[in-house]
C-alpha atoms as a PDB file:
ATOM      1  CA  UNK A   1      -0.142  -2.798  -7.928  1.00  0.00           C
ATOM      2  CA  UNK A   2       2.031   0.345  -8.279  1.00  0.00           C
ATOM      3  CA  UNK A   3       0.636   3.467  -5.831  1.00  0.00           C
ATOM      4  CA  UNK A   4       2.571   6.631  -5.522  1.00  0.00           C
ATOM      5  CA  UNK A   5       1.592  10.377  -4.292  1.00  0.00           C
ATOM      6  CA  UNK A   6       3.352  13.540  -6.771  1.00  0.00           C
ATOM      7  CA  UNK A   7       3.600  16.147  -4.056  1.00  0.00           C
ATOM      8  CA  UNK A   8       4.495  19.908  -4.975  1.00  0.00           C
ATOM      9  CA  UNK A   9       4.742  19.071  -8.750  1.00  0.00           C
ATOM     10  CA  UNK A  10       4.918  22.432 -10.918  1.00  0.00           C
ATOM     11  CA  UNK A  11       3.229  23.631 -14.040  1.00  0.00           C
ATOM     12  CA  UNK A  12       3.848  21.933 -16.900  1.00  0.00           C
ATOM     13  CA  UNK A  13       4.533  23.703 -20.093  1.00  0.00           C
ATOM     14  CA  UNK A  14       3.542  20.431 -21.882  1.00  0.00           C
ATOM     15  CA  UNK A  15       0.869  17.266 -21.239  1.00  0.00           C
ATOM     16  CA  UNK A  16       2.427  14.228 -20.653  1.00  0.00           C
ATOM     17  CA  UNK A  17       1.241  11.055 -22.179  1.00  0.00           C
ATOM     18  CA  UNK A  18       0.679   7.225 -21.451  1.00  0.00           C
ATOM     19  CA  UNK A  19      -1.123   4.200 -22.032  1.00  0.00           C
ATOM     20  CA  UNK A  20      -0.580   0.685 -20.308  1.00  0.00           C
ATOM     21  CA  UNK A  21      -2.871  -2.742 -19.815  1.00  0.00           C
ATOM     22  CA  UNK A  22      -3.613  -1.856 -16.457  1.00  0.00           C
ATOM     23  CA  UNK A  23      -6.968   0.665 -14.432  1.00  0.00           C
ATOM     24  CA  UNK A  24      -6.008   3.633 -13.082  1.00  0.00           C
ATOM     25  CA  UNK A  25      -7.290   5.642 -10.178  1.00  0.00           C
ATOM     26  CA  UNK A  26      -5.781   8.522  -9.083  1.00  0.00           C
ATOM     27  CA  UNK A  27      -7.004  12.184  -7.133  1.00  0.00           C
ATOM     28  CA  UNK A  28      -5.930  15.991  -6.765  1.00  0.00           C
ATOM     29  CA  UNK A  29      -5.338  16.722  -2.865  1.00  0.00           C
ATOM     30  CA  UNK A  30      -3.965  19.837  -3.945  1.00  0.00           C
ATOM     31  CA  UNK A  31      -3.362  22.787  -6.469  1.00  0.00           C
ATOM     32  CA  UNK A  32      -5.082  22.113 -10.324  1.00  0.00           C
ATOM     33  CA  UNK A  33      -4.461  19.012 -13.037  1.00  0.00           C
ATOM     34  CA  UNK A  34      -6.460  18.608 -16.610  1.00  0.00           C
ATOM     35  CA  UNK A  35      -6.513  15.487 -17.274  1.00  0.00           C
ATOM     36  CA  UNK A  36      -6.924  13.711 -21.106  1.00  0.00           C
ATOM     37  CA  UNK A  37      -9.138  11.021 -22.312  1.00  0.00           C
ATOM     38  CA  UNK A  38      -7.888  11.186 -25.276  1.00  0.00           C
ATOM     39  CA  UNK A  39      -9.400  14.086 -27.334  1.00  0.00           C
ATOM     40  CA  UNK A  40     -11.694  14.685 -24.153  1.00  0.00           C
ATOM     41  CA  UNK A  41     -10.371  17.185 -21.242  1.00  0.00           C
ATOM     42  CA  UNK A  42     -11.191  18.243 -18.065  1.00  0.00           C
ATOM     43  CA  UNK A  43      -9.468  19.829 -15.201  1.00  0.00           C
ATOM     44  CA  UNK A  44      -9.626  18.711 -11.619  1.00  0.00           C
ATOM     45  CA  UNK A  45      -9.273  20.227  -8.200  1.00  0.00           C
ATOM     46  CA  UNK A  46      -9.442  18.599  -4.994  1.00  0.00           C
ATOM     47  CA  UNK A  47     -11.158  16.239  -3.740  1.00  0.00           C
ATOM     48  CA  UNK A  48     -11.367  15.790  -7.786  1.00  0.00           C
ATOM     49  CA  UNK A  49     -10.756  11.655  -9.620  1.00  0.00           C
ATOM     50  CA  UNK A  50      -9.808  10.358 -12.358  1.00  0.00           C
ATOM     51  CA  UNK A  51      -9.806   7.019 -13.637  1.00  0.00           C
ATOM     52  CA  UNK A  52      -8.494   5.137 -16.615  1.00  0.00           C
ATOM     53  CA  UNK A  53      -9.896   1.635 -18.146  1.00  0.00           C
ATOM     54  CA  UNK A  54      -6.967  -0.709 -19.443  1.00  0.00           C
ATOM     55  CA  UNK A  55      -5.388   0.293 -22.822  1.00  0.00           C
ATOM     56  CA  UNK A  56      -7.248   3.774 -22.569  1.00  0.00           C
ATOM     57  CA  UNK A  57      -4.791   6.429 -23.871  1.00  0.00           C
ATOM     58  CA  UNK A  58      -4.469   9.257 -21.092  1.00  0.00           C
ATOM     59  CA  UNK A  59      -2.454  11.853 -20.404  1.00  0.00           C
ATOM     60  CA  UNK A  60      -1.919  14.614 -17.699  1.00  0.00           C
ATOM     61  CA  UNK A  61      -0.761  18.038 -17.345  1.00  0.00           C
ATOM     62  CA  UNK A  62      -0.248  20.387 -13.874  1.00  0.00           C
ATOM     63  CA  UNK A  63      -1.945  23.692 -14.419  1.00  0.00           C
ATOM     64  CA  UNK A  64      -2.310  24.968 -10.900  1.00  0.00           C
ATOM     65  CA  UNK A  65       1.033  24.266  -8.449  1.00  0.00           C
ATOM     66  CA  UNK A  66       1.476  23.654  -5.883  1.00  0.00           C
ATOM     67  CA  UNK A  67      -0.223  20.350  -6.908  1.00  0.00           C
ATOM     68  CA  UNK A  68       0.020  17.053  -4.770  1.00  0.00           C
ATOM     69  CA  UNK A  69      -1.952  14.145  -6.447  1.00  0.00           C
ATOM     70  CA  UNK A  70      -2.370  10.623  -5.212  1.00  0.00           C
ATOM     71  CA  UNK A  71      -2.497   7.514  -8.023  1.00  0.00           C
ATOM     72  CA  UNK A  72      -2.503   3.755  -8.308  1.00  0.00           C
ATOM     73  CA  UNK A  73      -2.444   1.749 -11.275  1.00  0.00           C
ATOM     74  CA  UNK A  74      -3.533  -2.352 -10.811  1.00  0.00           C
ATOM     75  CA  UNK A  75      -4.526  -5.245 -12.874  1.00  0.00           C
ATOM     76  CA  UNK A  76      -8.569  -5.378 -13.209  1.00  0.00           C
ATOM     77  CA  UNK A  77      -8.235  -8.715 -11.330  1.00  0.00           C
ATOM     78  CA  UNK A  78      -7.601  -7.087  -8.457  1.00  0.00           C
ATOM     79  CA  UNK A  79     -11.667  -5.522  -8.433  1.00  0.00           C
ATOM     80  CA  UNK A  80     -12.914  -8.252 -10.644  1.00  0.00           C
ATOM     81  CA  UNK A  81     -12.250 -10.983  -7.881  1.00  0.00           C
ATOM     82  CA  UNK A  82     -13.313  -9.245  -5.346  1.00  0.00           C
ATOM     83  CA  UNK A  83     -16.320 -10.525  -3.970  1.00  0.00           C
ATOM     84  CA  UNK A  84     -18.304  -9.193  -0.443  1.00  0.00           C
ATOM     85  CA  UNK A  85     -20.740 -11.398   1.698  1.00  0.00           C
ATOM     86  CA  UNK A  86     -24.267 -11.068   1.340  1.00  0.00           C
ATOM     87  CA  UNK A  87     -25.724  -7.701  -0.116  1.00  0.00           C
ATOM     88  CA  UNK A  88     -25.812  -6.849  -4.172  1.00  0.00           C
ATOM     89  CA  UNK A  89     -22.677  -7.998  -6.275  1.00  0.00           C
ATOM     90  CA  UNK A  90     -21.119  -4.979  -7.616  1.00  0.00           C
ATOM     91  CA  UNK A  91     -19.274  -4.287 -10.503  1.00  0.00           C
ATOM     92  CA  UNK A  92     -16.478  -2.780  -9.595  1.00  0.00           C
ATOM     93  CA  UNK A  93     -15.587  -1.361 -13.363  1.00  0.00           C
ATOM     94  CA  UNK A  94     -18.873   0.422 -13.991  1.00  0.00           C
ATOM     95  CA  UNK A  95     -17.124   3.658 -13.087  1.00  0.00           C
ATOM     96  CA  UNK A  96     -14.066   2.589 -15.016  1.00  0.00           C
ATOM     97  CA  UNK A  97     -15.897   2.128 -18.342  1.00  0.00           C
ATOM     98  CA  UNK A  98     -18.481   5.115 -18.342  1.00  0.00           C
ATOM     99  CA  UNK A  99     -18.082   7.875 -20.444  1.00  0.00           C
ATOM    100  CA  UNK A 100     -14.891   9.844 -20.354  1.00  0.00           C
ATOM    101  CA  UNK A 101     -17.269  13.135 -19.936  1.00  0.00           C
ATOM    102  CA  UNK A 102     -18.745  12.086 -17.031  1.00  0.00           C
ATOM    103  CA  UNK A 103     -16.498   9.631 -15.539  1.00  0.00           C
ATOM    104  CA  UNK A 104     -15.332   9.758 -11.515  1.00  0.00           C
ATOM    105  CA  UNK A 105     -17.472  12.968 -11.159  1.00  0.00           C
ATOM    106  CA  UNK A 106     -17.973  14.376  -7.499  1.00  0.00           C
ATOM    107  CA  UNK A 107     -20.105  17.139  -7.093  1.00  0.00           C
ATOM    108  CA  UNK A 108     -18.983  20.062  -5.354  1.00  0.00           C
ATOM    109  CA  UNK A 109     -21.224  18.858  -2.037  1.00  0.00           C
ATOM    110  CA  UNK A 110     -19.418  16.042  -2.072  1.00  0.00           C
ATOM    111  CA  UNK A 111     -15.388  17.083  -2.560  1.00  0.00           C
ATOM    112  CA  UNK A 112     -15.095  17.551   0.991  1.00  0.00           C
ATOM    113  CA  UNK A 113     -15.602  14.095   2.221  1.00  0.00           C
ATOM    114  CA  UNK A 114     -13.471  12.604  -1.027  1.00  0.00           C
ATOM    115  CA  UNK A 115     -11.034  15.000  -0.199  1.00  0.00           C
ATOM    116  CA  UNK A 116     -10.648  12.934   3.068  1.00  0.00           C
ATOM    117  CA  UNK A 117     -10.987   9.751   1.623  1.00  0.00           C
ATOM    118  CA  UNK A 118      -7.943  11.261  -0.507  1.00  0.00           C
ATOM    119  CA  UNK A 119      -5.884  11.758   2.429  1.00  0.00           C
ATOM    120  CA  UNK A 120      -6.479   8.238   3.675  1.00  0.00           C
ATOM    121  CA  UNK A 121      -5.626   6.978   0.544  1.00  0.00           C
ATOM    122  CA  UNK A 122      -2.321   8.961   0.233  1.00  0.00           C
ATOM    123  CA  UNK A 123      -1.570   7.373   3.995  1.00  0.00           C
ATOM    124  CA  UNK A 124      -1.748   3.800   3.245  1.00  0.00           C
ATOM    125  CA  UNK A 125      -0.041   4.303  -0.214  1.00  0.00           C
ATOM    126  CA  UNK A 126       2.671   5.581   1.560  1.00  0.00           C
ATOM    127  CA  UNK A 127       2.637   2.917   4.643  1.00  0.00           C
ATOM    128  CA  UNK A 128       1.980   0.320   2.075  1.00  0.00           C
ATOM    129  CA  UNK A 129       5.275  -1.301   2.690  1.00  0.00           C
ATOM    130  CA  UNK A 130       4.585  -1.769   6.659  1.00  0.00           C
ATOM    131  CA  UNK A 131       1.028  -2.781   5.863  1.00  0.00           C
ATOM    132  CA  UNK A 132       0.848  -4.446   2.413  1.00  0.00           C
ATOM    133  CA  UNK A 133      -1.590  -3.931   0.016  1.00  0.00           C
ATOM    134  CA  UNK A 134      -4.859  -4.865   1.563  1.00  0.00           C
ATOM    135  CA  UNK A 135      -5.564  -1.172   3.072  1.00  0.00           C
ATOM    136  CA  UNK A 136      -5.026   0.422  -0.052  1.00  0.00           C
ATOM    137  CA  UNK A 137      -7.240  -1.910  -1.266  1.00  0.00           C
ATOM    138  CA  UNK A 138     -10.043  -1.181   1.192  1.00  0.00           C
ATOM    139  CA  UNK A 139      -9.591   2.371   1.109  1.00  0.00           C
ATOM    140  CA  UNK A 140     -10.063   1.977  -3.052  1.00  0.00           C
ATOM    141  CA  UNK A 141     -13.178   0.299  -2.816  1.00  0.00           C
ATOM    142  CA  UNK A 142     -14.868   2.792  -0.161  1.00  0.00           C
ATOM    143  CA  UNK A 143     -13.894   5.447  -2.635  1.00  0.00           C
ATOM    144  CA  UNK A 144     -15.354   3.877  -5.619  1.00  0.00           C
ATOM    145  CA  UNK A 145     -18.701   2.775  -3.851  1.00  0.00           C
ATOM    146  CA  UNK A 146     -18.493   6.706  -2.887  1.00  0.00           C
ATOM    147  CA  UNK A 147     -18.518   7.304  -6.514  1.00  0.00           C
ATOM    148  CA  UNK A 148     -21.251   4.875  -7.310  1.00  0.00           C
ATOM    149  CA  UNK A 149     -23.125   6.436  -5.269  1.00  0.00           C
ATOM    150  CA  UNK A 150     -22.975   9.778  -6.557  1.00  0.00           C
ATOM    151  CA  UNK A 151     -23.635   8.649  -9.997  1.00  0.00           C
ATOM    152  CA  UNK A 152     -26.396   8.565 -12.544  1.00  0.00           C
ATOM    153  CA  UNK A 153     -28.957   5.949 -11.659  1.00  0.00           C
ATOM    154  CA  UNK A 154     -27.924   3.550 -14.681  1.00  0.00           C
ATOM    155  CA  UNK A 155     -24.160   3.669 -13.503  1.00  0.00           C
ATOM    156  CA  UNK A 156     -24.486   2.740  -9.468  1.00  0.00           C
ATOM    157  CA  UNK A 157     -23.396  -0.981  -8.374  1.00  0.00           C
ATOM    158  CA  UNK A 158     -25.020  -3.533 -11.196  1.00  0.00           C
ATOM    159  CA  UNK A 159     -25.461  -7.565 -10.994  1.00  0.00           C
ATOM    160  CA  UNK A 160     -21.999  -8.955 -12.111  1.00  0.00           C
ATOM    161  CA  UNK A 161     -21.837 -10.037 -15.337  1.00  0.00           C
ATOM    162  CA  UNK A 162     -19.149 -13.173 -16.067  1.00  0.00           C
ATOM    163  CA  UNK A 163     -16.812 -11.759 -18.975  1.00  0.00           C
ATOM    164  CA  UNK A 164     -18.111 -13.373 -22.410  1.00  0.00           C
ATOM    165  CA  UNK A 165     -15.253 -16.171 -23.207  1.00  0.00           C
ATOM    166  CA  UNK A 166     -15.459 -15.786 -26.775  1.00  0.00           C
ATOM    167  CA  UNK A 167     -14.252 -11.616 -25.908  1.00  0.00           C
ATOM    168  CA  UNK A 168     -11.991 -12.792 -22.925  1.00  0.00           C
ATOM    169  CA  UNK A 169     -10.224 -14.953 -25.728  1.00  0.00           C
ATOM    170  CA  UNK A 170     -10.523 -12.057 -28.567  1.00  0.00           C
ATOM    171  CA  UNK A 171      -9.130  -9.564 -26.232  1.00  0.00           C
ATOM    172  CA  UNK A 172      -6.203 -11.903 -25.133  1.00  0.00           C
ATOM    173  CA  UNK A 173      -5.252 -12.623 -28.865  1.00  0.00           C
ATOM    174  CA  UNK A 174      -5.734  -8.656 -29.317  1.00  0.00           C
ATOM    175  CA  UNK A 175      -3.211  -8.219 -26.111  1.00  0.00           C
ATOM    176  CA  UNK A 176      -0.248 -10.268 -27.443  1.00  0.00           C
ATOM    177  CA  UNK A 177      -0.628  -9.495 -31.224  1.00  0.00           C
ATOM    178  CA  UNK A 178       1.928  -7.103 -33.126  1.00  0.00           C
ATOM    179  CA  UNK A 179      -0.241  -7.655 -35.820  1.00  0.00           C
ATOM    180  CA  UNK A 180      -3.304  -5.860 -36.894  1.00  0.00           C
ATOM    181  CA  UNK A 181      -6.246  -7.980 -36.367  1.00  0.00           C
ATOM    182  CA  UNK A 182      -9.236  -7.115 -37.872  1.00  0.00           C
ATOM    183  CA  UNK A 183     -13.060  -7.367 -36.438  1.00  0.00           C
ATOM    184  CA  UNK A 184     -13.914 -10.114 -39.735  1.00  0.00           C
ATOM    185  CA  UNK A 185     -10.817 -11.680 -39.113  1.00  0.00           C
ATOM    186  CA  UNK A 186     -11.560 -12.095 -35.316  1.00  0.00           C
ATOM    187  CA  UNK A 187     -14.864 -13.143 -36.058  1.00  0.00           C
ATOM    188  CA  UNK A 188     -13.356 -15.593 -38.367  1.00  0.00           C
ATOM    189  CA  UNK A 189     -11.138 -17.177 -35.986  1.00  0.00           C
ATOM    190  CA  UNK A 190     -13.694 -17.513 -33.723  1.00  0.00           C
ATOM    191  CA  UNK A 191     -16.383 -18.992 -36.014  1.00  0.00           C
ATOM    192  CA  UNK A 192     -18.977 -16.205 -35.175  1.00  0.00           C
ATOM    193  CA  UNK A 193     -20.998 -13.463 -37.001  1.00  0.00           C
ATOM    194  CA  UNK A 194     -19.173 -10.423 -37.499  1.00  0.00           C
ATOM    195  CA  UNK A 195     -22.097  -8.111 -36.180  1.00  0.00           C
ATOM    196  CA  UNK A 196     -22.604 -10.562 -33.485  1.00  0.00           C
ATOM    197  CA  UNK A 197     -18.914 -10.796 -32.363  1.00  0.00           C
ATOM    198  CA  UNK A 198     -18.546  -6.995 -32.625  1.00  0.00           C
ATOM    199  CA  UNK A 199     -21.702  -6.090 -30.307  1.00  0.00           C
ATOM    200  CA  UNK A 200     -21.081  -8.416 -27.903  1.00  0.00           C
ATOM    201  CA  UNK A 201     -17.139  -7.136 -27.424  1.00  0.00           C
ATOM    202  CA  UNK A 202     -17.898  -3.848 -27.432  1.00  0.00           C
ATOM    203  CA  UNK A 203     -20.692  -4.235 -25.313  1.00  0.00           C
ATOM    204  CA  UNK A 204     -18.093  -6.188 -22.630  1.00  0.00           C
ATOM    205  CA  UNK A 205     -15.161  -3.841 -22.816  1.00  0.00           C
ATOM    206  CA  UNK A 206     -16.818  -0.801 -23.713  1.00  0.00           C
ATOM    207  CA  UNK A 207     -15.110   0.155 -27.121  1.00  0.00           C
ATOM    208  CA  UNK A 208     -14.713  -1.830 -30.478  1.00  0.00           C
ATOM    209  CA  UNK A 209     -12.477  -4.688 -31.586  1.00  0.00           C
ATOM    210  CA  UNK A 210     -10.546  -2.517 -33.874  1.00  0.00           C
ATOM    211  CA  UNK A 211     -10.484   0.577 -31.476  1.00  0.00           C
ATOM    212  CA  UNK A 212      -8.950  -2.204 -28.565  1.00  0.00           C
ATOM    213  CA  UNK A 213      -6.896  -3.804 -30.905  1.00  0.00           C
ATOM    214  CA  UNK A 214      -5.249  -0.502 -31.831  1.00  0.00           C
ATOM    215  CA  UNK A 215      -4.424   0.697 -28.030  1.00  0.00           C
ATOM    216  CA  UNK A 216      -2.892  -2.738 -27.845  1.00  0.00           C
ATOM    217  CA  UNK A 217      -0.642  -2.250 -30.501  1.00  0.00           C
ATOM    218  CA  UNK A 218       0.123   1.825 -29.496  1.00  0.00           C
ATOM    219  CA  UNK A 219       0.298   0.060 -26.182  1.00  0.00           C
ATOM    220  CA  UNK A 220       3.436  -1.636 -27.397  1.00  0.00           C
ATOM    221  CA  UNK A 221       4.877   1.150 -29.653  1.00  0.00           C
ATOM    222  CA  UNK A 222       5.136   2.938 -25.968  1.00  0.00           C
ATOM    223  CA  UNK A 223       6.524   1.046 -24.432  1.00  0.00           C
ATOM    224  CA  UNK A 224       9.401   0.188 -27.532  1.00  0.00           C
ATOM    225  CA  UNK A 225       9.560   4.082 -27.718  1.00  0.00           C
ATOM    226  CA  UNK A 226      10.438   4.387 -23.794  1.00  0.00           C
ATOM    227  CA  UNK A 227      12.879   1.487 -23.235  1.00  0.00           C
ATOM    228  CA  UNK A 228      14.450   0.611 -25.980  1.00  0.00           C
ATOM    229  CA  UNK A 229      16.723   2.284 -28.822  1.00  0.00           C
ATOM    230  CA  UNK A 230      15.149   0.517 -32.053  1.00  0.00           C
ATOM    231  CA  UNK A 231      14.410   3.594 -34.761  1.00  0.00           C
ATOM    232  CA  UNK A 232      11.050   4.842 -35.159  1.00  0.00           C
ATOM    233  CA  UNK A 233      10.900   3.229 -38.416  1.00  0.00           C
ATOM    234  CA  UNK A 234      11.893  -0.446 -37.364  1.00  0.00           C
ATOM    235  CA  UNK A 235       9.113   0.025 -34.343  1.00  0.00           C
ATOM    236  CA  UNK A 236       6.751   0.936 -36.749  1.00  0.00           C
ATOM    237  CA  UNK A 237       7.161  -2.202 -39.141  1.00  0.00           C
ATOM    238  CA  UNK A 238       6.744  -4.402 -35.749  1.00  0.00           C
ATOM    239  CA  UNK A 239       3.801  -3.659 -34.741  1.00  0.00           C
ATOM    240  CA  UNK A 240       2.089  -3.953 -38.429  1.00  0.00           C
ATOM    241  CA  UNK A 241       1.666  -0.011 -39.286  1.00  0.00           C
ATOM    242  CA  UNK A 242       2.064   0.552 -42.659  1.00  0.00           C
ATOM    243  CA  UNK A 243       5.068   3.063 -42.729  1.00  0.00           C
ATOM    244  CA  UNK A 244       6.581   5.227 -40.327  1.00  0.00           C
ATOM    245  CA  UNK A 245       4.278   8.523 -41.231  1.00  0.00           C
ATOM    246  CA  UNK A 246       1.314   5.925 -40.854  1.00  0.00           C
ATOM    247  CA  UNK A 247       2.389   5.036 -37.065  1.00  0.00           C
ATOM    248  CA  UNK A 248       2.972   9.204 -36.775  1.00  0.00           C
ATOM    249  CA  UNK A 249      -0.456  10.130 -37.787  1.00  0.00           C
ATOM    250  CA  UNK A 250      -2.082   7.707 -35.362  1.00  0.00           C
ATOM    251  CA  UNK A 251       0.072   8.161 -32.727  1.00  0.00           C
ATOM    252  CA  UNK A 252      -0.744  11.951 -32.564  1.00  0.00           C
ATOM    253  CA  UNK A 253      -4.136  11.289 -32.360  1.00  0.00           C
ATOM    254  CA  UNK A 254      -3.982   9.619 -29.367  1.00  0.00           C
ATOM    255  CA  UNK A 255      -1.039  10.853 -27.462  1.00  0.00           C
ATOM    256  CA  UNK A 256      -1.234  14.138 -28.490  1.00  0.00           C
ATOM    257  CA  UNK A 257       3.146  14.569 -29.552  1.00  0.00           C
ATOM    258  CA  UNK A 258       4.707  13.192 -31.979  1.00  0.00           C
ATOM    259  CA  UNK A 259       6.683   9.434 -31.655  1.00  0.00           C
ATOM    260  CA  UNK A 260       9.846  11.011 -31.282  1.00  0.00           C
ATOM    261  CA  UNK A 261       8.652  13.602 -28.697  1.00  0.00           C
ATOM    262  CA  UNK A 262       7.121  10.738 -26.456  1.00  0.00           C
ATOM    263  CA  UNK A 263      10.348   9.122 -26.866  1.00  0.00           C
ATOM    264  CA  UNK A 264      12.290  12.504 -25.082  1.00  0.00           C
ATOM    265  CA  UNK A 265       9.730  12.620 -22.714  1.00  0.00           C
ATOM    266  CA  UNK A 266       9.369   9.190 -21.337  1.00  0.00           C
ATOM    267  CA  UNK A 267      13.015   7.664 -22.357  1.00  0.00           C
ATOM    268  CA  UNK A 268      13.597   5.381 -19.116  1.00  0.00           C
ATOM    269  CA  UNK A 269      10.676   6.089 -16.764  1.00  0.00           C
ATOM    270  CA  UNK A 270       7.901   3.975 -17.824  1.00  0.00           C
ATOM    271  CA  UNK A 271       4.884   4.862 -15.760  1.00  0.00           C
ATOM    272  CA  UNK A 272       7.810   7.384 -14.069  1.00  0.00           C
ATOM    273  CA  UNK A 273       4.781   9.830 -14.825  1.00  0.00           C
ATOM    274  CA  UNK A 274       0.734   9.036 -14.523  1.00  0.00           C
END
């Protein structure tokens, strides 16, 4: 679990970038931030969320300063083992897996009272070392059942569904693959129909085999790009893209910059910026 508050950032000429294996949570106490989901956009203000599903590309830039924001990122784990006595089970990822258009939205009625929930939040990330995680974690949930409740009918606390093992197995061999893995050849491996295999995983994880599989691998081409030296070219031919242009053109797409100018941007400070 990594929690931090950016207080008084400036503008920023440029969006910054990022994608990692991990949900992220995050809200504006102050000042203006748009926020990417990959080609989708929206700017926040406070009391304002936003929230990120594992290997989601994202992105951020400050448009109104002074401009204090609150974040965690954490394993899914952490909301996926979570289990309250008596009541409705809840799925704690609905509101990390709805639409990027209409994900973590508070209505103006409500920004107020998230605003404060905010504040909390920003409090027992920064006590966290005197108090450990478990207020965070407390203070995480209230928000997202505040969320829940605020959102369309279909989208508020549902009976928990057990993860599908034959996806929990496709998605692991997707995770630690530098190799591009095909929906057939997935299927394949697994002994299943394709059309079965592919509407089942995307109905579990909320995107396709082949979109997941490809966050994975940009997932490590970040993360090469941002700690280590190897050339473009090398990192490219590692994590099965077909030439260096190839890894260019798809990279763009979904971080917006170039290789090379995620590379300047990020050199060293892996998750440095969220």
């Amino acid at each position: 679990m990594t929690g931090d508050i950016r207080v008084d950032k400036p503008v920023d000429r440029h969006p910054w970038f990022d994608i990692h294996d991990d949900l992220e949570f995050g809200m504006v106490l102050k000042g203006c931030v748009r926020r990417f989901w990959g080609p989708v956009k929206r700017d926040l203000g406070p009391g304002e969320v936003w929230l990120h599903d594992a290997f989601e590309p994202h992105g951020y830039q400050i448009v109104q300063a002074p401009c204090d924001l609150v974040f965690l990122i954490f394993r899914r784990g952490l909301l996926v083992e979570t289990r309250l006595p008596g009541g409705t089970p809840i799925d704690w990822l609905a509101p990390f897996q709805s639409p990027p258009t209409e994900r973590g939205r508070v209505p103006p009625a409500q920004r107020d009272a998230m605003l404060a929930l905010g504040r909390r939040f920003a409090e027992a990330v920064h006590q966290r070392h005197d108090t450990g995680d478990i207020r965070v974690q407390l203070i995480l949930m209230e928000t997202l059942l505040a969320l829940m409740n605020t959102a369309a009918a279909d989208a508020v606390p549902q009976h928990h569904r057990e993860r599908d093992t034959d996806v929990l197995l496709a998605a692991n061999q997707a995770m630690q693959s530098r190799r591009l893995l095909t929906t057939e050849m997935m299927a394949d491996s697994l002994k299943l129909p394709v059309d079965h295999f592919s509407r089942h995983f995307e109905k579990e994880m909320g995107v396709s085999f082949a979109k997941f599989g490809l966050r994975c691998r940009l997932n490590g081409v970040a993360q090469d790009l941002s700690l280590t030296d190897f050339p473009i070219k090398a990192i490219a031919f590692d994590w099965d893209f077909s030439h260096e242009s190839h890894l260019d053109r798809v990279f763009r797409r979904h971080f917006c910059c170039t290789p090379g100018t995620y590379r300047h941007r990020h050199k060293g400070s892996r998750h440095a910026k969220s």
